[in-house]
C-alpha atoms as a PDB file:
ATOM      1  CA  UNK A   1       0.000   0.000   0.000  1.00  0.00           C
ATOM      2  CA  UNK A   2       1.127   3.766  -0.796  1.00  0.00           C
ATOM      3  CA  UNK A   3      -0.030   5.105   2.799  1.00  0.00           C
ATOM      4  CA  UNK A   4       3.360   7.863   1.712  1.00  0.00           C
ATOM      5  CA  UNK A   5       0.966   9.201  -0.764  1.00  0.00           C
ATOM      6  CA  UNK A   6      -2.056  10.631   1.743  1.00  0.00           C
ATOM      7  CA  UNK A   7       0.892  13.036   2.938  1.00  0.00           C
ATOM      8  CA  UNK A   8       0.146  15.139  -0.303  1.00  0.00           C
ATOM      9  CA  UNK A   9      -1.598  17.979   0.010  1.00  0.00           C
ATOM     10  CA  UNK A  10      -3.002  18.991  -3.606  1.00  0.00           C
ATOM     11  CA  UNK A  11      -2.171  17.045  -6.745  1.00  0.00           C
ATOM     12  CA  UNK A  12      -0.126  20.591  -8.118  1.00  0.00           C
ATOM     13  CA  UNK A  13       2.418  19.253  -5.198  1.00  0.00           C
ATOM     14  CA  UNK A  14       3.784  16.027  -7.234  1.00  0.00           C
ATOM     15  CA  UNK A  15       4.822  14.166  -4.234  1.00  0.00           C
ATOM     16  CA  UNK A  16       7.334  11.922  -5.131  1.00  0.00           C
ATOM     17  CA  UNK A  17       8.873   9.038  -3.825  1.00  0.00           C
ATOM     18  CA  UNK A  18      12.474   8.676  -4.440  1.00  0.00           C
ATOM     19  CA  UNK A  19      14.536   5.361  -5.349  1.00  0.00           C
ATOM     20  CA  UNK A  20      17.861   5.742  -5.562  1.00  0.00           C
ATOM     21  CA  UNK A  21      20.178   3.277  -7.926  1.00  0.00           C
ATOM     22  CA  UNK A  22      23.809   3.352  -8.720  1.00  0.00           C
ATOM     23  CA  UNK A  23      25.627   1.570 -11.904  1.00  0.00           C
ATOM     24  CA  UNK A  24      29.096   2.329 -13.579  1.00  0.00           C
ATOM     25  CA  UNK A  25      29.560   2.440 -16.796  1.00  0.00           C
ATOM     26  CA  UNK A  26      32.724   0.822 -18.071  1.00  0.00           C
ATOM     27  CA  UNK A  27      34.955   3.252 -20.669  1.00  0.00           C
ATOM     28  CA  UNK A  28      38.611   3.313 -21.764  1.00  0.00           C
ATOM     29  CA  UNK A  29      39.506   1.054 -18.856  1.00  0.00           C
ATOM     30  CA  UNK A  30      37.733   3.426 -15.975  1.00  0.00           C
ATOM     31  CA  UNK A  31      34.762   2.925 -14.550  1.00  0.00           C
ATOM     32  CA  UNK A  32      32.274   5.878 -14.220  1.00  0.00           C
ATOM     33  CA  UNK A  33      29.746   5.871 -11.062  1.00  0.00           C
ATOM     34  CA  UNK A  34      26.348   7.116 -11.761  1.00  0.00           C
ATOM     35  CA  UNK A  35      23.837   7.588  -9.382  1.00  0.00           C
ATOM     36  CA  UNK A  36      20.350   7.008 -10.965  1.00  0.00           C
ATOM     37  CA  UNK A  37      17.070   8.897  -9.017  1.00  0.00           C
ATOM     38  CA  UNK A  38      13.929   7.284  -9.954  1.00  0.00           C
ATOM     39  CA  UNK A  39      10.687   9.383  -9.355  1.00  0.00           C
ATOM     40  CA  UNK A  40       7.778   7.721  -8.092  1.00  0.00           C
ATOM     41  CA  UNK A  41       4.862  10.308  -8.546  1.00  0.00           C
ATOM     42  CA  UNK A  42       1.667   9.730  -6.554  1.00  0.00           C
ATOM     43  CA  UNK A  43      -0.935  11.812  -8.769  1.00  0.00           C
ATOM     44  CA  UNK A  44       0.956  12.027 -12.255  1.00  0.00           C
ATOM     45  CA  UNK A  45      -0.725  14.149 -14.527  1.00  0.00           C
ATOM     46  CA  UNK A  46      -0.016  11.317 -17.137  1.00  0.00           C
ATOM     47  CA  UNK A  47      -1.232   8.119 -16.293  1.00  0.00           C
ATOM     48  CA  UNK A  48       1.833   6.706 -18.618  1.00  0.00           C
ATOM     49  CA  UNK A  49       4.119   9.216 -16.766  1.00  0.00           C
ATOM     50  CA  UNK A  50       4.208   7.693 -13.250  1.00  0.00           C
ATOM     51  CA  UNK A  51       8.128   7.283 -12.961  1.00  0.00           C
ATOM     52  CA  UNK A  52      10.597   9.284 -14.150  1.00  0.00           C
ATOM     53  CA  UNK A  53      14.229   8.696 -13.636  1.00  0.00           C
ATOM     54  CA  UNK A  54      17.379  10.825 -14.116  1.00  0.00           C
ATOM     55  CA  UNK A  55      21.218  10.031 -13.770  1.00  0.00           C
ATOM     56  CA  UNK A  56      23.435  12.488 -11.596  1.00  0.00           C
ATOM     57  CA  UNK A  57      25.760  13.252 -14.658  1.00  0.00           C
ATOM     58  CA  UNK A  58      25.618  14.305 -18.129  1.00  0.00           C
ATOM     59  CA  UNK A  59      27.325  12.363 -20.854  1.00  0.00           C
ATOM     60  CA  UNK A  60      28.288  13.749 -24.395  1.00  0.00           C
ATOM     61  CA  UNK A  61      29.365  17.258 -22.709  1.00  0.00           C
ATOM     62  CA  UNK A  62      31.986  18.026 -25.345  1.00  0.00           C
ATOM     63  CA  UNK A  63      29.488  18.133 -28.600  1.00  0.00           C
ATOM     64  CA  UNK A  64      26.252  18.721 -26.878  1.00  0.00           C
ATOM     65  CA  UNK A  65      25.255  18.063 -22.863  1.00  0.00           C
ATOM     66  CA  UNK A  66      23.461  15.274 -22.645  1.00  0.00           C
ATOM     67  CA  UNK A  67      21.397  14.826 -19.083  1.00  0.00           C
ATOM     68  CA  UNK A  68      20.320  10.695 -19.377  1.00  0.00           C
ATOM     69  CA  UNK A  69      16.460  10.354 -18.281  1.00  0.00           C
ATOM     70  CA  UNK A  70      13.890   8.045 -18.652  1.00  0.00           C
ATOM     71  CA  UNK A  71       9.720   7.703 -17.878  1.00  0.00           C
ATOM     72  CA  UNK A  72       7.942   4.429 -17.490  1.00  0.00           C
ATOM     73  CA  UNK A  73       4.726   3.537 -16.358  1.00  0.00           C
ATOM     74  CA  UNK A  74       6.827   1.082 -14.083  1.00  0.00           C
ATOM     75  CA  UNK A  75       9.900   1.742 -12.267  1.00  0.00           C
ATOM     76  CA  UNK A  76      12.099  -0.848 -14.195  1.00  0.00           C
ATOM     77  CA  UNK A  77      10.422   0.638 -17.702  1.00  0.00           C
ATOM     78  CA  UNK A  78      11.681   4.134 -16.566  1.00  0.00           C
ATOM     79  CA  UNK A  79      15.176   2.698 -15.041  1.00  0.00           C
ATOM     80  CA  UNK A  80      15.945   0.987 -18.305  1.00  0.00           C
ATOM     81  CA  UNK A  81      15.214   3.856 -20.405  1.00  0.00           C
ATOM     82  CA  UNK A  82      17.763   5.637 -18.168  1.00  0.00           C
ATOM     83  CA  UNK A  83      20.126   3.296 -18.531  1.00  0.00           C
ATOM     84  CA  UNK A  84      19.755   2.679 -22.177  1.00  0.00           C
ATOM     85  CA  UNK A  85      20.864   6.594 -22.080  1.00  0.00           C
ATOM     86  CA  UNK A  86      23.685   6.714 -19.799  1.00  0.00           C
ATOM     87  CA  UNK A  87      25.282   4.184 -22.595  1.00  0.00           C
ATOM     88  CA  UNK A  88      24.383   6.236 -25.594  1.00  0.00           C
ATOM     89  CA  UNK A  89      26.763   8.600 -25.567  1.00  0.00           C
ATOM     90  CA  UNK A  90      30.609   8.874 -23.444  1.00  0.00           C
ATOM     91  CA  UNK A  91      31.456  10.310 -20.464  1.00  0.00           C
ATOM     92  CA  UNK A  92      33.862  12.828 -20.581  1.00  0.00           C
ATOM     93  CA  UNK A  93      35.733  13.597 -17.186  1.00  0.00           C
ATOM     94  CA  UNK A  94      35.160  17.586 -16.178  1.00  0.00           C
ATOM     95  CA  UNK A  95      38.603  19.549 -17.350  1.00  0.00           C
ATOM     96  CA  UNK A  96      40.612  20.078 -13.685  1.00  0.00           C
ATOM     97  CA  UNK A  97      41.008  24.302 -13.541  1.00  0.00           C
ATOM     98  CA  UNK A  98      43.916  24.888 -11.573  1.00  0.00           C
ATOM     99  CA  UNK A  99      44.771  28.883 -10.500  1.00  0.00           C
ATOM    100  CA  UNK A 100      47.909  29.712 -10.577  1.00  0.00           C
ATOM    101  CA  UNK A 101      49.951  31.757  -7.302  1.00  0.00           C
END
């Protein structure tokens, strides 16, 4: 039972429930860590749009940002989708700015 949901006030609110997942992603001999937040909403204004989930990092950042996401009317339909997106593109490691003395 969803008992979590009766804490919402007003649909407009889009309580969520959070799951949390992590997976790495395996490239030029590293592995990458991302951290995957799946949405749970209790009142989704689409029926078909009751989980949404969204990695921590972007991929593809040197041609064009690329935030991985994913909706499902399940939480494993929404988790692949994510999933399927974190490996579409590569990671690229954030340049290290050093300042000089």
């Amino acid at each position: 039972m969803n008992d979590w949901g009766y804490a919402q006030a007003h649909p407009d609110e889009e309580f969520a429930k959070l799951h949390l997942f992590s997976m790495k992603k395996r490239q030029d001999g590293e592995d990458i860590e991302f951290t995957i937040t799946v949405k749970e909403f209790y009142t989704p204004k689409d029926p078909a749009l009751k989980f949404f989930a969204q990695a921590d990092k972007q991929t593809n950042q040197k041609v064009l940002p690329f935030t991985p996401s994913g909706w499902g009317i399940t939480l494993l339909g929404a988790l692949e989708e994510c999933v399927k997106a974190v490996n579409r593109f590569p990671y690229h490691k954030p340049e290290s700015t050093t300042v000089g003395a």
